[in-house]
N, C-alpha and C. Protein backbone atom coordinates (compact mmCIF):
# COMPACT_ATOMS: atom_id res chain seq x y z
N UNK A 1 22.88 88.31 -126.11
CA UNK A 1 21.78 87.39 -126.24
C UNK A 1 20.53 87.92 -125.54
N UNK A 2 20.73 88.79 -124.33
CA UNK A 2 19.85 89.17 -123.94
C UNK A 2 18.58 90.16 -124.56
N UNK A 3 19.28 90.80 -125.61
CA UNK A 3 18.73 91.62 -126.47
C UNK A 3 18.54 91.04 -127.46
N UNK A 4 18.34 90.40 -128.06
CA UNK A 4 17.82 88.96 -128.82
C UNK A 4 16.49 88.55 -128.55
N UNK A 5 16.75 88.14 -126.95
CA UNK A 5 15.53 87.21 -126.40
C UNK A 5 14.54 88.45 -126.57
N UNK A 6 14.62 89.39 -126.21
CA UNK A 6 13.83 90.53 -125.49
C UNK A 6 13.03 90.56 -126.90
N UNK A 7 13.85 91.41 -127.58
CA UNK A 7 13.37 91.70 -129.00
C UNK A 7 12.25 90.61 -129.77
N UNK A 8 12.95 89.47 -129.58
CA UNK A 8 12.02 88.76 -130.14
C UNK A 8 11.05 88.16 -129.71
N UNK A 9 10.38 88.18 -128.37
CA UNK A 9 9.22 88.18 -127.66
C UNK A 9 8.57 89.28 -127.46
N UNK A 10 9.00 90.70 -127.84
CA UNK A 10 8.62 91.65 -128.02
C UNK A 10 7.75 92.26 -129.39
N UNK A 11 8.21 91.85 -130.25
CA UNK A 11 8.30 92.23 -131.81
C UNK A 11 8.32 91.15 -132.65
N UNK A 12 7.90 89.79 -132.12
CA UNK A 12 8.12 88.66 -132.83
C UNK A 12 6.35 88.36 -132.55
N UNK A 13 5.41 88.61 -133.06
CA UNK A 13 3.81 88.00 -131.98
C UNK A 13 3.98 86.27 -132.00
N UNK A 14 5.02 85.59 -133.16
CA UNK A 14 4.97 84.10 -133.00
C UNK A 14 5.84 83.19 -131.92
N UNK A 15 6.72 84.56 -131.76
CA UNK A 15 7.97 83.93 -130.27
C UNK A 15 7.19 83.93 -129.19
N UNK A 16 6.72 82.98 -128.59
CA UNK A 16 5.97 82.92 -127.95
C UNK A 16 6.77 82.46 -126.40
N UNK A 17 8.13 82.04 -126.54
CA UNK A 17 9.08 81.98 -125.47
C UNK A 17 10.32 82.34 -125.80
N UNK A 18 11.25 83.14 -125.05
CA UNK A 18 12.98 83.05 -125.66
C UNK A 18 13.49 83.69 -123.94
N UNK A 19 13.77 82.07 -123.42
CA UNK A 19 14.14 82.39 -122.10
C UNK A 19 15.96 82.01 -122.60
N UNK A 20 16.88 82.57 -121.96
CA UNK A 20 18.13 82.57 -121.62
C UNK A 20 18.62 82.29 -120.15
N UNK A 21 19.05 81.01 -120.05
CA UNK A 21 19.56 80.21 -118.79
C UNK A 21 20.77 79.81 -118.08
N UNK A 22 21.43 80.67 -117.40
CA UNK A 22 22.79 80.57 -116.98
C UNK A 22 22.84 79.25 -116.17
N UNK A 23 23.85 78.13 -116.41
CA UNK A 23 23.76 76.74 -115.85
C UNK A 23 24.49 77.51 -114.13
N UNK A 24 23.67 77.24 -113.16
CA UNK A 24 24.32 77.17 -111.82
C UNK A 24 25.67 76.43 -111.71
N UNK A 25 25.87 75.41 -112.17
CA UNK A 25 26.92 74.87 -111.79
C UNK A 25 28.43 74.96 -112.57
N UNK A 26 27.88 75.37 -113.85
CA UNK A 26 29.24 75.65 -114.89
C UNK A 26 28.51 77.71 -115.59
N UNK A 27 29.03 78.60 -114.56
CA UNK A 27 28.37 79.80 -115.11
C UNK A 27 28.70 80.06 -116.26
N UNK A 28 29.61 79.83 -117.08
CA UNK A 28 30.33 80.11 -118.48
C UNK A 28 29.24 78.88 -119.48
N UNK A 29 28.50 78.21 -119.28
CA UNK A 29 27.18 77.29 -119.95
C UNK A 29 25.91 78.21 -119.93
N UNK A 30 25.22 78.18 -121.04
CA UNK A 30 24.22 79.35 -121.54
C UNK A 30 23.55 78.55 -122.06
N UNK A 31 22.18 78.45 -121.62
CA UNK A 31 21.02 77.31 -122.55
C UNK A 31 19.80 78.54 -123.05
N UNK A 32 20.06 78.22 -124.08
CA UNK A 32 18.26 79.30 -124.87
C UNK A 32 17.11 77.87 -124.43
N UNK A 33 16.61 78.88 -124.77
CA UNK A 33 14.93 77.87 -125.08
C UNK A 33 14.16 79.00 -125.50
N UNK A 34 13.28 78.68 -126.67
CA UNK A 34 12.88 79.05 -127.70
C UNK A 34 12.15 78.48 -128.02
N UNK A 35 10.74 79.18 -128.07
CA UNK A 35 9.47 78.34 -128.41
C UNK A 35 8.70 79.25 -129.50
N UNK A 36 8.74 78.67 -130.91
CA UNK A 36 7.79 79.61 -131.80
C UNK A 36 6.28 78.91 -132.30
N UNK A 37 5.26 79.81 -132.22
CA UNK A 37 4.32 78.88 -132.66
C UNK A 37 4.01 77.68 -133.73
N UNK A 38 5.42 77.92 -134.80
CA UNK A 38 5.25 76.95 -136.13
C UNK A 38 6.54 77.31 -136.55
N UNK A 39 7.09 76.17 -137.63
CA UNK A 39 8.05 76.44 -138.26
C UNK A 39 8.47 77.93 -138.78
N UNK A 40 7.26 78.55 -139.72
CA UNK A 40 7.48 79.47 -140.29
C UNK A 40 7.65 80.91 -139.50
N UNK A 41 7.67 80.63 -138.25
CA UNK A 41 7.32 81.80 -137.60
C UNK A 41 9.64 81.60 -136.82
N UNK A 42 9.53 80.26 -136.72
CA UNK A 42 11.05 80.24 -136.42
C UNK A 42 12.29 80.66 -137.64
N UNK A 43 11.80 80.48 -138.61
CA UNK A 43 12.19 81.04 -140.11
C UNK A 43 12.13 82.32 -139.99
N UNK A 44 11.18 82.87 -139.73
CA UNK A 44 11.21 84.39 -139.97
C UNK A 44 11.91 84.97 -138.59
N UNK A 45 12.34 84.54 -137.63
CA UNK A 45 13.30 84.53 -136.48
C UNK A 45 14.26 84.87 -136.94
N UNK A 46 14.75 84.23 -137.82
CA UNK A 46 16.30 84.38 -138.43
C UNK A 46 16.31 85.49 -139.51
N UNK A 47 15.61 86.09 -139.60
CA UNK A 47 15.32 86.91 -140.91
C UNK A 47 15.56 88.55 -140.06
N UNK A 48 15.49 88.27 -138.87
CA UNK A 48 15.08 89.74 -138.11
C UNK A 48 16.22 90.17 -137.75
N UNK A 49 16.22 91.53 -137.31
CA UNK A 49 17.65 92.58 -137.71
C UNK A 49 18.13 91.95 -136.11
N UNK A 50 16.86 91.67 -135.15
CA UNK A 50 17.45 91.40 -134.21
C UNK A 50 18.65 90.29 -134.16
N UNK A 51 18.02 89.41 -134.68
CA UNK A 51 18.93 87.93 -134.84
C UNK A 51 20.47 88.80 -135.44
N UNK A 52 20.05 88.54 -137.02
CA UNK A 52 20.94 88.81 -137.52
C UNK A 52 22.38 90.01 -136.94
N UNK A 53 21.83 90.70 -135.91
CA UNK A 53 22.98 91.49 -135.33
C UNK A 53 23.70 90.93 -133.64
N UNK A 54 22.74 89.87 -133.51
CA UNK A 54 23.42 89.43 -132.38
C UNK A 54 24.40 87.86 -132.76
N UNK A 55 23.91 87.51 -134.17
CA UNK A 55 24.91 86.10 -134.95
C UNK A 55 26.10 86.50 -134.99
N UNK A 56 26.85 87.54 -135.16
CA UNK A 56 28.25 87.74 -134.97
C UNK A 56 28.97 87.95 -133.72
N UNK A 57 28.23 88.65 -132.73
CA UNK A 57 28.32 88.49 -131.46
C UNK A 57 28.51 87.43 -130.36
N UNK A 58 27.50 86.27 -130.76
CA UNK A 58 27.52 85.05 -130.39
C UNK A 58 28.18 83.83 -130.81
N UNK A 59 27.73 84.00 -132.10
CA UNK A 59 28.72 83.00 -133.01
C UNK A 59 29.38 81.90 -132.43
N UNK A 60 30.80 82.46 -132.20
CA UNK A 60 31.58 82.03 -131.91
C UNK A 60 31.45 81.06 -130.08
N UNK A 61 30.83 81.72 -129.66
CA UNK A 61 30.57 80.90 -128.20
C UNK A 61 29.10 79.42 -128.08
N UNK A 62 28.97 79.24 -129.05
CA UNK A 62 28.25 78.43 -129.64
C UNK A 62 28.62 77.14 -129.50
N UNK A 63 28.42 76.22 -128.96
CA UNK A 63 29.00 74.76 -129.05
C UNK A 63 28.10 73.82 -129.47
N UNK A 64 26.96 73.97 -128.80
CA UNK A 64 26.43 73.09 -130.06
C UNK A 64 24.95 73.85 -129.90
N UNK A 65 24.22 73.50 -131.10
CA UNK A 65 22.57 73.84 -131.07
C UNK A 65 22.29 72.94 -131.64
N UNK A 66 20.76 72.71 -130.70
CA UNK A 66 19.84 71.95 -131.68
C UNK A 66 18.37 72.13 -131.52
N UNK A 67 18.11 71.87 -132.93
CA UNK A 67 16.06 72.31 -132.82
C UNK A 67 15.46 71.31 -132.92
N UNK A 68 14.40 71.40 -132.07
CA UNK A 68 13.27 70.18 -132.00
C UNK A 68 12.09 70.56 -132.40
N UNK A 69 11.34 69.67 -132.79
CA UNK A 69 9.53 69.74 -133.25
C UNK A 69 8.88 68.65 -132.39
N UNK A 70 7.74 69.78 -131.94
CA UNK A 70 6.98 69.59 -131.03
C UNK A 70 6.04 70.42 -130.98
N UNK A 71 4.85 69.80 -130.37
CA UNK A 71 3.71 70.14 -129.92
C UNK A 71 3.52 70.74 -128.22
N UNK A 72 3.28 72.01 -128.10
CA UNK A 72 2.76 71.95 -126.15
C UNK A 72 1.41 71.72 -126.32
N UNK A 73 1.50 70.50 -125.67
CA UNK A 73 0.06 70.05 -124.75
C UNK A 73 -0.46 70.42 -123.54
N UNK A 74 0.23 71.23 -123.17
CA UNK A 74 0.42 71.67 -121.62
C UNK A 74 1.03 72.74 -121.09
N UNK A 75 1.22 73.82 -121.17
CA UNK A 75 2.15 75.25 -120.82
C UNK A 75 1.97 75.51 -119.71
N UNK A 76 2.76 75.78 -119.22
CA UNK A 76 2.23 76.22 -117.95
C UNK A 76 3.68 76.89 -117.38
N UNK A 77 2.91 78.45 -116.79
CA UNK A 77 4.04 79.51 -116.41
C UNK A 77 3.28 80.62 -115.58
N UNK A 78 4.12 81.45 -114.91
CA UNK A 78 3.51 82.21 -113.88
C UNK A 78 4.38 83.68 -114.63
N UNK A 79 4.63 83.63 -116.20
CA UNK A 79 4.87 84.64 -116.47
C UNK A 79 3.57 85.97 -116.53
């Protein structure tokens, strides 16, 4: 996953976030967060060799996902 995130904030100009979050308290719990500027730019996410070669890899450790729509009104980061 790590090579996922990278790639696609790298080589993605619409991924505009793809942080990967180990839960402190249960280390085997993995949260993405994933921020693309617009639908179409999260569409073409899935289209990339990156994705597509880390979906078999991950797959399976997957329990649940889900995508939201939204607007940032507010960003804010010390990246």
């Amino acid at each position: 996953m790590r090579v996922n995130a990278a790639a696609s904030v790298q080589h993605e100009p619409d991924c505009l976030v793809f942080d990967v979050v180990q839960d402190l308290n249960d280390p085997d719990l993995v949260y993405l967060y994933e921020l693309y500027r617009d639908e179409a730019a999260f569409a073409h996410h899935k289209t990339t060799e990156h994705y597509l070669q880390s979906r078999p890899l991950v797959g399976e450790f997957i329990v649940k996902q889900e995508a939201m729509k939204g607007q940032v009104v507010c960003g804010n980061s010390k990246r």
